[in-house]
Protein backbone atom coordinates (compact mmCIF):
# COMPACT_ATOMS: atom_id res chain seq x y z
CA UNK A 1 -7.07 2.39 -35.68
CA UNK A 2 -10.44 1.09 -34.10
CA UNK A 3 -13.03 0.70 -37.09
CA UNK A 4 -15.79 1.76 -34.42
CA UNK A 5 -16.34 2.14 -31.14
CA UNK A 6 -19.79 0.50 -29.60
CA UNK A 7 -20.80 2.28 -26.51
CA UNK A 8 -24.17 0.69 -24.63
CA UNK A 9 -25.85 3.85 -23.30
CA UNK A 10 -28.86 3.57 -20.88
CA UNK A 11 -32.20 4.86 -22.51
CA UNK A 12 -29.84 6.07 -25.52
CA UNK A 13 -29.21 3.27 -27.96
CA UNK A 14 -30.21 -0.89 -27.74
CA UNK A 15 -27.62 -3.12 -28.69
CA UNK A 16 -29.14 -3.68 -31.76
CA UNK A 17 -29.44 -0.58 -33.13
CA UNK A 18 -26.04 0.51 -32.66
CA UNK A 19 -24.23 -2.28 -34.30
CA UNK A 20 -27.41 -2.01 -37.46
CA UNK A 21 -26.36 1.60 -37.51
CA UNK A 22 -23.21 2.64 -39.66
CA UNK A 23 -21.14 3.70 -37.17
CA UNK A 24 -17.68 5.38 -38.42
CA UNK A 25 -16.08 7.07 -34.58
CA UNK A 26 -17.35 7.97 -31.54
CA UNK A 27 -17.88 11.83 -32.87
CA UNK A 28 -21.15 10.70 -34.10
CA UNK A 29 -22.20 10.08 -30.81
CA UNK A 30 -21.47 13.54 -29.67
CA UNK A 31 -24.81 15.45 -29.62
CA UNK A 32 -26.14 12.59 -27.33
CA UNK A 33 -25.66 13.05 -23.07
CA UNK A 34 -24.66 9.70 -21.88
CA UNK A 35 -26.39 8.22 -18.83
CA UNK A 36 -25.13 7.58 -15.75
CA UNK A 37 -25.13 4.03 -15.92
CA UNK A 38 -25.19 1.59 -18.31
CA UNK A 39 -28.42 -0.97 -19.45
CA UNK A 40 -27.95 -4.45 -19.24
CA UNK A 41 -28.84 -5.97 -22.73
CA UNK A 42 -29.40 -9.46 -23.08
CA UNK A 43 -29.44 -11.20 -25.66
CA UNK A 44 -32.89 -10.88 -26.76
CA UNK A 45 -32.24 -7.09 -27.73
CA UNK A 46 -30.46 -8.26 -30.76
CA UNK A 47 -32.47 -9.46 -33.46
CA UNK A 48 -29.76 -11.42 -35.14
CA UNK A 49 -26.61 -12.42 -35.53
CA UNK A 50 -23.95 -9.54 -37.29
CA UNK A 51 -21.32 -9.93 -38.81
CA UNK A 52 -19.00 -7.24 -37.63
CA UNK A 53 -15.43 -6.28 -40.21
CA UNK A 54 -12.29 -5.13 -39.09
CA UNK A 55 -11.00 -4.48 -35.33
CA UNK A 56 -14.00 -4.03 -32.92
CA UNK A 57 -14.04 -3.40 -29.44
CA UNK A 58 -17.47 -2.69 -27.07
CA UNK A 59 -16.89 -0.65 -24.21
CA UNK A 60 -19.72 -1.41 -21.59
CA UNK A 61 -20.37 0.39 -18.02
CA UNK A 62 -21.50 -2.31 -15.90
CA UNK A 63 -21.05 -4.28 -13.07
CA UNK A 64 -19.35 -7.40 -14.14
CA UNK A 65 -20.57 -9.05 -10.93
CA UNK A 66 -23.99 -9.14 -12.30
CA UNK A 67 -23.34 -9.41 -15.94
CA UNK A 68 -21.10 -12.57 -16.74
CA UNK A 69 -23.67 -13.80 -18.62
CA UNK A 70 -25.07 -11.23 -20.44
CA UNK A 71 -21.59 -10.40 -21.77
CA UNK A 72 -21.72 -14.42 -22.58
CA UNK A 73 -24.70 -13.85 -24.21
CA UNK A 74 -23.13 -11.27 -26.21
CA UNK A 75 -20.33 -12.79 -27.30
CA UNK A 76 -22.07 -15.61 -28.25
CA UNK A 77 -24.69 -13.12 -30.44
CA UNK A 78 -21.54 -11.54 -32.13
CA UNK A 79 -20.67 -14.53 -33.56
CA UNK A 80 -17.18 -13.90 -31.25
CA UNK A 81 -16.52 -10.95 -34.32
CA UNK A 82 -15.51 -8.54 -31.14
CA UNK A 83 -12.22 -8.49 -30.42
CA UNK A 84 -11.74 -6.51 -27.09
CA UNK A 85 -14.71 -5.73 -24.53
CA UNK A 86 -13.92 -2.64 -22.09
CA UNK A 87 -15.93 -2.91 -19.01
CA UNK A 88 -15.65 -0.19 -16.52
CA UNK A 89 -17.23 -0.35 -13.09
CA UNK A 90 -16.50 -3.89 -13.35
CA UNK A 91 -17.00 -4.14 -9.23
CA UNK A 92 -14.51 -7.13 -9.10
CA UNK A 93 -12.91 -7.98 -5.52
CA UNK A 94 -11.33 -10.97 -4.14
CA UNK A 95 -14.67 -11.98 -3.36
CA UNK A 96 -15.54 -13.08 -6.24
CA UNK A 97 -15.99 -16.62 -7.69
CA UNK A 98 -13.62 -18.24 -9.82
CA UNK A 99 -16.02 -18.73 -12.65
CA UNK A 100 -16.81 -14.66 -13.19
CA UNK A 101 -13.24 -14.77 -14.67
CA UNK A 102 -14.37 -17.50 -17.68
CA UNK A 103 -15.33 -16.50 -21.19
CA UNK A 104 -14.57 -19.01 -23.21
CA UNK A 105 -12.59 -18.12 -26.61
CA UNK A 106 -11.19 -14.84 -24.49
CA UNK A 107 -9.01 -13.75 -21.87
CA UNK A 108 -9.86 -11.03 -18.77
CA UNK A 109 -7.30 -9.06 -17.35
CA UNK A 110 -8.60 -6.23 -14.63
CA UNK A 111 -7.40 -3.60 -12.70
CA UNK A 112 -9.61 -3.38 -9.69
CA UNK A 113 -9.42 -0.47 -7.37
CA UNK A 114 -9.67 -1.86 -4.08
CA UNK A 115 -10.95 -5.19 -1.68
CA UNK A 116 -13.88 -3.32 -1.36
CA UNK A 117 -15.40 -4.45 -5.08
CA UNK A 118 -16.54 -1.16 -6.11
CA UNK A 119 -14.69 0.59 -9.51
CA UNK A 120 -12.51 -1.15 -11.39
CA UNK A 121 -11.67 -1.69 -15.10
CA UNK A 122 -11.37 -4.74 -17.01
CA UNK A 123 -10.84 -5.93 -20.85
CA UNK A 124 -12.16 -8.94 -22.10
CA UNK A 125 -9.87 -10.07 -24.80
CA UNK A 126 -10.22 -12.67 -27.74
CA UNK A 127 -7.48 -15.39 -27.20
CA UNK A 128 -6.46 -14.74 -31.19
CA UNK A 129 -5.57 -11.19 -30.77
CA UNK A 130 -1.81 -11.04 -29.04
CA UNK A 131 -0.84 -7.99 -26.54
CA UNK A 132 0.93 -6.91 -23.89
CA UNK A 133 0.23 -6.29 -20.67
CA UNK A 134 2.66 -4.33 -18.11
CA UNK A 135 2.49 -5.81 -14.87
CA UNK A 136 1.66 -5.55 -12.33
CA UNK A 137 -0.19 -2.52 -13.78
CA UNK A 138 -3.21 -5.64 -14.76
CA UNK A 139 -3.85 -8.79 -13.34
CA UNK A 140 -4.35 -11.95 -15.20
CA UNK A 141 -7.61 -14.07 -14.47
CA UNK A 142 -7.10 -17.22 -16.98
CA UNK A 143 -7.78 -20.86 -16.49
CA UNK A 144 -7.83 -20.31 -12.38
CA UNK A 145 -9.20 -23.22 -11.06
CA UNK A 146 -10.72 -21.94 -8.01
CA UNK A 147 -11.70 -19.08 -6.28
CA UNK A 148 -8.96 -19.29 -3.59
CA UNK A 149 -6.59 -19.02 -6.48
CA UNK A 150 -7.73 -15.66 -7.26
CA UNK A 151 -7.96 -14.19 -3.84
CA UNK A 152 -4.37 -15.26 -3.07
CA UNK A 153 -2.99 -13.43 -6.81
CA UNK A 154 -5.42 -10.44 -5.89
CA UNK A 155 -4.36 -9.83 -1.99
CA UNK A 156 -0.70 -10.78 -3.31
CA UNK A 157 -0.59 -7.99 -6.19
CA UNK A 158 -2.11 -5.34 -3.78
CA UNK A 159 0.77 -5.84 -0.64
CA UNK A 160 3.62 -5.85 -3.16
CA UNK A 161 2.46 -2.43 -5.08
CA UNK A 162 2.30 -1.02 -2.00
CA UNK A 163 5.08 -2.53 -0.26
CA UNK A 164 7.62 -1.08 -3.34
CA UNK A 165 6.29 2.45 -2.53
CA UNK A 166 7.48 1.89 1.41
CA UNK A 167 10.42 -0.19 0.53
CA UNK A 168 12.61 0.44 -2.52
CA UNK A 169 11.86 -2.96 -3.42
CA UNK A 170 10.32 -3.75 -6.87
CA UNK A 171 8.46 -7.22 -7.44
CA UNK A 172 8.27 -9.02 -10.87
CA UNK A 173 6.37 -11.55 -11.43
CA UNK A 174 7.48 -15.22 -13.34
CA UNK A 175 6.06 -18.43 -13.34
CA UNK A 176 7.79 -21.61 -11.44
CA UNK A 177 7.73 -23.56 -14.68
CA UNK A 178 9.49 -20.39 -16.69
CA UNK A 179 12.85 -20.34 -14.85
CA UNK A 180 12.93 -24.19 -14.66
CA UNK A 181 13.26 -24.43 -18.18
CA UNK A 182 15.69 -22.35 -18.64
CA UNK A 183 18.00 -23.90 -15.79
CA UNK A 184 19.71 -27.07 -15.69
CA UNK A 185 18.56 -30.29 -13.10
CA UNK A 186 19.89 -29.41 -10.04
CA UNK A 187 18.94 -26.02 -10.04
CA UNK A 188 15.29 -26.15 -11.00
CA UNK A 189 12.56 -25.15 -8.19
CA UNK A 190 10.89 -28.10 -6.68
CA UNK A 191 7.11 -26.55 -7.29
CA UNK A 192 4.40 -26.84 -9.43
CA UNK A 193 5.53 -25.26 -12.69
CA UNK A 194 2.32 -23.11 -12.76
CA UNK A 195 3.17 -21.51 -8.91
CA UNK A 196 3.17 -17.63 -8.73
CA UNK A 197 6.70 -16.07 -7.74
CA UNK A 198 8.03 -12.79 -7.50
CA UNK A 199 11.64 -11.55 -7.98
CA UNK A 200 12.74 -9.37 -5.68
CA UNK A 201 15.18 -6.25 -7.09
CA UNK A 202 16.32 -3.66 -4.48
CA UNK A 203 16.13 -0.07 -6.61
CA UNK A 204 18.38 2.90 -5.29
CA UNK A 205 15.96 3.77 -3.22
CA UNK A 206 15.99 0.59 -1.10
CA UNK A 207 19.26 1.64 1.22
CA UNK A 208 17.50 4.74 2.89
CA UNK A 209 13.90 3.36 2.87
CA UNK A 210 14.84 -0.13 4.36
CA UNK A 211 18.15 -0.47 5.05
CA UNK A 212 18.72 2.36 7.48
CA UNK A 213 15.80 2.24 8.93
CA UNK A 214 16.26 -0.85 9.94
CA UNK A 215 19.74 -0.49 11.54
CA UNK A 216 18.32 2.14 13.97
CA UNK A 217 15.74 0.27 15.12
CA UNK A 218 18.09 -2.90 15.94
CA UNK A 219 20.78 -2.46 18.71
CA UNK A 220 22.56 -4.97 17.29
CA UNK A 221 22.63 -7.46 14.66
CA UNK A 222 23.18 -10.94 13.54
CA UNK A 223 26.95 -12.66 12.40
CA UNK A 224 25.80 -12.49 8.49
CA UNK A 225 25.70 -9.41 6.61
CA UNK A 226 23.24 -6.45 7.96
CA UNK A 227 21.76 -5.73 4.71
CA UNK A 228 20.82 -9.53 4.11
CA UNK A 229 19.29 -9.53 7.84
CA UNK A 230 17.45 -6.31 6.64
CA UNK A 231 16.33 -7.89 3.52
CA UNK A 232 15.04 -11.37 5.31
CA UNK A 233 13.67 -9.16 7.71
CA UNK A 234 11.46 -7.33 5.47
CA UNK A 235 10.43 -9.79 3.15
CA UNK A 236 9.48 -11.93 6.13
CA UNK A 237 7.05 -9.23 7.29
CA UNK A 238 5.44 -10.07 4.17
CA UNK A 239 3.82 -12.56 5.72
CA UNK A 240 1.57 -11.15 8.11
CA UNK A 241 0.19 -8.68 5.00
CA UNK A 242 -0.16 -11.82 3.30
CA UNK A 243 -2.56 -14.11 5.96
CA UNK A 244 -3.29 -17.21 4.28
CA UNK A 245 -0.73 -17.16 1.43
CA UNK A 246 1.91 -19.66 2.23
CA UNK A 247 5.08 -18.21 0.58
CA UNK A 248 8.80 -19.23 0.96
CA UNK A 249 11.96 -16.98 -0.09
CA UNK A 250 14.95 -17.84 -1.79
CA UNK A 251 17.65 -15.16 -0.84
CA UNK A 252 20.64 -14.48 -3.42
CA UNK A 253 23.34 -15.86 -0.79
CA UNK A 254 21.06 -19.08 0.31
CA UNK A 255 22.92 -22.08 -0.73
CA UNK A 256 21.58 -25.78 -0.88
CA UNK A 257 22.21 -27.65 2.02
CA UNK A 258 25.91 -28.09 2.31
CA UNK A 259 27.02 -27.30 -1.43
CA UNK A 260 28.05 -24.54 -3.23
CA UNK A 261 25.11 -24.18 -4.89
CA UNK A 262 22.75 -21.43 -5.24
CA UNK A 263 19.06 -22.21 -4.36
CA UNK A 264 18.02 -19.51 -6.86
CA UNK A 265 19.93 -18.53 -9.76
CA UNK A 266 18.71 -15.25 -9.98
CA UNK A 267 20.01 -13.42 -12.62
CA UNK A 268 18.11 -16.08 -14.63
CA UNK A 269 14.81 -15.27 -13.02
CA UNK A 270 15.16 -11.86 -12.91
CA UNK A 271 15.67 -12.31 -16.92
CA UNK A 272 12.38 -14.68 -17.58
CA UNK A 273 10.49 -12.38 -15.34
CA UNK A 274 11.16 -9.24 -18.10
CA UNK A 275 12.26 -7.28 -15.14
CA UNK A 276 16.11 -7.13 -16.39
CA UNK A 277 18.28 -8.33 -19.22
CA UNK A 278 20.84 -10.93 -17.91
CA UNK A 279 23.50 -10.47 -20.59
CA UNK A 280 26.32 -13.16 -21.48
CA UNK A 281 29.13 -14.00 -23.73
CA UNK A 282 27.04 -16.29 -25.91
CA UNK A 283 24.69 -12.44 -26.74
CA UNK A 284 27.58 -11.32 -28.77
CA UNK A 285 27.36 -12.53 -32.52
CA UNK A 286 31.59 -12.81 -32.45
CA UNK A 287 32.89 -14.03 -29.39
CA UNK A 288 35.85 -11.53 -28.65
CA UNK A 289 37.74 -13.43 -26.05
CA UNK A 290 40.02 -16.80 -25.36
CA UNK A 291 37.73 -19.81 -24.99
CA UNK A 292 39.16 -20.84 -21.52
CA UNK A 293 38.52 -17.28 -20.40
CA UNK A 294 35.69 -17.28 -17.99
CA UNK A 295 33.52 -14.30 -18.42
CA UNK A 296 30.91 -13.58 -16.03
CA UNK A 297 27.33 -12.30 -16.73
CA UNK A 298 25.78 -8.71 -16.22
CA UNK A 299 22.24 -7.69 -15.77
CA UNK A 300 20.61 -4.59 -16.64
CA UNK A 301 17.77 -3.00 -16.26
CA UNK A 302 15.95 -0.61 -18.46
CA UNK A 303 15.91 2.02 -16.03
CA UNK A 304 18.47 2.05 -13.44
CA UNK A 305 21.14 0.56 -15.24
CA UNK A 306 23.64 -1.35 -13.54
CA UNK A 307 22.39 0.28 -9.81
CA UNK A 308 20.17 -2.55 -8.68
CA UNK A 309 20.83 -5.80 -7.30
CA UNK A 310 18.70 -8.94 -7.50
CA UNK A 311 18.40 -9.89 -3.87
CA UNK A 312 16.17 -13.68 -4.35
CA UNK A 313 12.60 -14.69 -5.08
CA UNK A 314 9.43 -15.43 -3.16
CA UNK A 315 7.22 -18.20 -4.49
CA UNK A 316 3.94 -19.13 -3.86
CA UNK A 317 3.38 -22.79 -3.86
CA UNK A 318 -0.33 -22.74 -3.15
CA UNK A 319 -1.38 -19.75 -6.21
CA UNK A 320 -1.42 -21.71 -9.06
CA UNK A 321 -1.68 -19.37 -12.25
CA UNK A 322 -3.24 -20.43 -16.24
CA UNK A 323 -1.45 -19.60 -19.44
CA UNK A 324 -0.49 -16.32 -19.39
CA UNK A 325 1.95 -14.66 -21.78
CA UNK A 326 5.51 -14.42 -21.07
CA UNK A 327 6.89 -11.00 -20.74
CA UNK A 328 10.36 -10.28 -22.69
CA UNK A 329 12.96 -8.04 -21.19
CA UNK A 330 14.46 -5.10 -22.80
CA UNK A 331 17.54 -5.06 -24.77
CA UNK A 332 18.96 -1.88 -24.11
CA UNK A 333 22.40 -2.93 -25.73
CA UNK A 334 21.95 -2.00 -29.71
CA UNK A 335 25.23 -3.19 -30.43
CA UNK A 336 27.72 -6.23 -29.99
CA UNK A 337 30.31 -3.12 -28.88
CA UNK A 338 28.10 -1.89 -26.27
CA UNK A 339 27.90 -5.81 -24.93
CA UNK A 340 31.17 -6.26 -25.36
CA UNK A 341 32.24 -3.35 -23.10
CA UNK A 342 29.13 -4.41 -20.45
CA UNK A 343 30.90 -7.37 -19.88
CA UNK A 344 34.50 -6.38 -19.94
CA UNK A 345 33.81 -3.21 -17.53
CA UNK A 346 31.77 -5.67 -15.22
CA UNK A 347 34.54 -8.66 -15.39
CA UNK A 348 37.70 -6.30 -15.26
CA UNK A 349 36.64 -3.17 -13.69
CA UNK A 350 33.49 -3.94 -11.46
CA UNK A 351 35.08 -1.96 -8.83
CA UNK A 352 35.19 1.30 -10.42
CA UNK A 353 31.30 0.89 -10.63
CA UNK A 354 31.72 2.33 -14.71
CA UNK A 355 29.89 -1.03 -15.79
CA UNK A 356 26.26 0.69 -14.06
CA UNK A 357 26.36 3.12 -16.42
CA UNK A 358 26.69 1.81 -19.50
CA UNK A 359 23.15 3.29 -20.27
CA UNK A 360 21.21 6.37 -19.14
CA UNK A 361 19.91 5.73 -15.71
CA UNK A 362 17.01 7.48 -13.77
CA UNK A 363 18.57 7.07 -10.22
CA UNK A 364 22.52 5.88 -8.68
CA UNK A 365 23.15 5.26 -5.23
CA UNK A 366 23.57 7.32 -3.02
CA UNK A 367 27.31 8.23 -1.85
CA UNK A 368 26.41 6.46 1.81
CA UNK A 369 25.17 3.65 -0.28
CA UNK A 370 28.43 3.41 -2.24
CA UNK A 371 30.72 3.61 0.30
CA UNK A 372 28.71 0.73 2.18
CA UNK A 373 28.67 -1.26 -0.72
CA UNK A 374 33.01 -0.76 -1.01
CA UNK A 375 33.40 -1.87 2.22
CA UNK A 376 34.23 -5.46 2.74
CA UNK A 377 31.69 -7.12 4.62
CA UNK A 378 34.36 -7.89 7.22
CA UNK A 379 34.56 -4.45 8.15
CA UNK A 380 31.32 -3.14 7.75
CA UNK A 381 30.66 -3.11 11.16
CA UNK A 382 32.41 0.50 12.12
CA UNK A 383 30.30 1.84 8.66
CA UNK A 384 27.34 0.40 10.64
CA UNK A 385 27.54 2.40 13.52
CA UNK A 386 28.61 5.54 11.62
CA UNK A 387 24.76 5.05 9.73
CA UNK A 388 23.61 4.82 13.04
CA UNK A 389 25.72 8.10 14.56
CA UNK A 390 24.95 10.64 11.80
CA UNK A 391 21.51 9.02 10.70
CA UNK A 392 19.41 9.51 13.31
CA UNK A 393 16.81 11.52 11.06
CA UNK A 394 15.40 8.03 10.04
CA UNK A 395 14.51 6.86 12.82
C-alpha cells in the first residue's frame, strides 16, 4: 500500500503545503476539481527540506521536456525520500536529448505515445527500490550515452510492436553481453556486450500472416527452405522501417563459415531474453536417465506452449544500452515429473507433437501449418503449390 499519494494541482495546492499537510489517500482530495494542467514548482515553493516515512510516490502532470530540472530540484528538496515519480504528459519523442533521461540516484522508464512528442507516461524510479518492468510494454532510458542511442531504442521499439501485430512474429529483447555469458568461447557474439538485440519467435499466427502471404506473391523460390526465405525476407524488410539503425540477423539454420556450428544458439537467447524457458536435463533435481544418454533440450513458453519456434536474433551493434535489469523467464514446470516427461515426449516422441502441450496453451497451429511442418523439407515443394492452389484468399 502507498502511504500517500502527492498530486501537484495547478492553482489547488503548492508543493509545500501538500507534503506539510497530513495526507492519509487521495479521498481527501476529493471535494477539490483538478486543473487541467499541472504548475511547475520549483524549488523555491518548498520552504524546507521533509522528511517523508514509508513508500511515497508524486504523480506530476507535466511536460518532462520542460521540467528536467525542476523534478531535479525536487528530488534534491526531498532529500531523495520519494521513491517513484509518475509523470504524465511527459511529451518525450526521439527528439529528445540524451541528458532529459538523467536523474541521478533514479531510473526513467516511459511509455511514449508516438514520434510526434505529445502524451506519454513515464516513472521516475529510485535505483534502491527493485521492479519489474514487462517489455516492451516500457522502455528503458539509463546510462545512454548519447542522444542517437535513444532515437535508435525508441524508432526500434515502435517498428517491432507494430511489426508483431502484421507478422506473427514476437520480439524480445536481451543484451549482447547476457547470452555471451552464458555460452561458451566459440559461440559468443562478437559485439559490444551492452548492444541491443532482439529474439525473434514465430507465434501460431506467423504461418498465415507471413508465410502464405509470401508464397503467393513469389512465383518461385530459392533452393533452401521457403519458410526460411520467408523469414529472411521479412526480417530484412526491417531495414527500410529502421533507416539509420544498422542491424544484422542471425537465422536459426546460419552456420559459421564452414563448420557445424551455429552462429546463434538460440534456445539460449531466447531463455536470457525471459521470452521462453529453455529446459534441460541438468533442471531436474534427480537425473532419471543413463549418463551416456544424450538428451536434448526443450523450450517453452508461457503461453503457447511448445507451438513456437525460435527462428534467430537481430542485433544492433550501434544501440548501446545502460544497466538495465535482467528479465527471468517463467517456469511453468512445477514439478521434476512434469520436466521429466517435457523432455522424454520431446526426445522420444517429438513427432507426435504431444511434447507442445505439456501446458495449457492459448493458440496451436493450424492443421495447414502442421501438415507443412510434417513434411520433409525435401518434399515440400508439391505442399507449396497446394498453399498456393487453395490459398488464394491471401493474396
Amino acid at each position: 500500500m502507498f502511504s500517500r499519494l502527492l498530486r501537484l494541482e495547478k492553482d489547488r495546492f503548492s508543493l509545500d503545503n501538500i507534503l506539510s499537510s497530513d495526507v492519509g489517500s487521495r479521498s481527501e482530495f476529493s471535494d477539490k476539481q483538478p486543473a487541467r494542467h499541472s504548475k511547475y514548482v520549483a524549488v523555491d515553493d518548498v520552504s524546507a527540506p521533509v522528511m517523508l516515512s514509508g513508500f511515497q510516490i508524486l504523480h506530476w502532470n507535466c511536460h518532462l521536456t520542460t521540467s528536467h530540472e525542476d523534478v531535479v530540484d525536487i528530488i534534491n528538496k526531498l532529500n531523495s525520500e520519494v521513491q517513484v515519480i509518475g509523470i504524465c504528459e511527459s511529451f518525450i519523442s526521439e527528439q529528445c536529448p540524451a541528458s532529459l533521461f538523467n536523474f541521478p540516484g533514479y531510473t526513467l522508464i516511459s511509455k511514449n505515445r508516438s514520434l510526434m512528442g505529445r502524451g506519454g507516461l513515464a516513472f521516475i524510479i529510485k535505483d534502491d527500490i527493485k521492479f519489474k518492468v514487462d517489455y516492451p510494454l516500457f522502455l528503458y532510458f539509463t546510462n545512454m550515452s548519447s542522444a542517437g542511442c535513444v532515437k535508435n531504442i525508441e524508432k526500434i521499439k515502435m517498428v517491432l510492436e507494430e511489426d508483431y501485430h502484421a507478422s506473427g512474429l514476437n520480439y524480445h529483447f536481451l543484451k549482447v553481453g547476457w547470452y555471451n555469458e552464458k555460452v561458451t568461447k566459440p559461440f559468443r557474439l562478437n559485439y559490444d556486450p551492452n548492444a541491443a538485440a532482439f529474439v525473434v519467435i514465430s507465434s501460431p499466427e506467423m504461418f498465415e500472416k507471413t508465410f502464405i502471404p509470401f508464397l503467393l506473391k513469389r512465383h518461385c523460390i530459392g533452393e533452401g527452405d521457403p519458410l526460411d526465405e520467408s523469414l529472411a525476407n521479412h526480417l530484412k524488410s526491417l531495414e527500410h522501417k529502421l533507416d539509420g539503425c544498422h542491424l544484422e540477423i542471425l537465422q536459426d539454420y546460419q552456420m559459421q563459415g564452414n563448420t557445424r556450428k551455429p552462429r546463434i544458439l538460440v534456445q539460449t537467447a531466447g531463455h536470457v531474453s525471459g521470452a521462453v524457458y529453455f529446459y534441460q536435463r541438468k533442471d531436474l533435481a534427480v537425473d532419471p536417465w543413463p549418463v551416456d544418454k544424450r538428451i536434448y533440450g526443450v523450450c517453452l513458453h508461457p503461453r503457447y506452449g511448445g507451438w513456437f519456434a525460435l527462428r534467430g536474433v537481430i542485433v544492433f551493434p550501434d544501440v548501446l544500452v545502460g544497466d538495465v535489469p535482467r528479465p527471468t523467464p517463467v517456469d511453468t514446470l512445477v514439478s521434476d515429473e512434469k520436466k521429466k516427461e517435457l523432455l522424454e515426449k520431446y526426445n522420444f516422441n517429438w513427432e507426435d507433437w504431444s511434447f507442445r502441450d505439456v501446458i495449457p496453451v492459448e493458440s496451436r497451429y493450424s492443421e495447414l501449418q502442421k501438415q507443412y511442418f510434417s513434411t520433409v523439407p525435401a518434399e515440400r515443394t508439391s505442399i507449396v503449390e497446394r498453399i498456393r492452389s487453395s490459398c488464394a484468399k491471401y493474396s
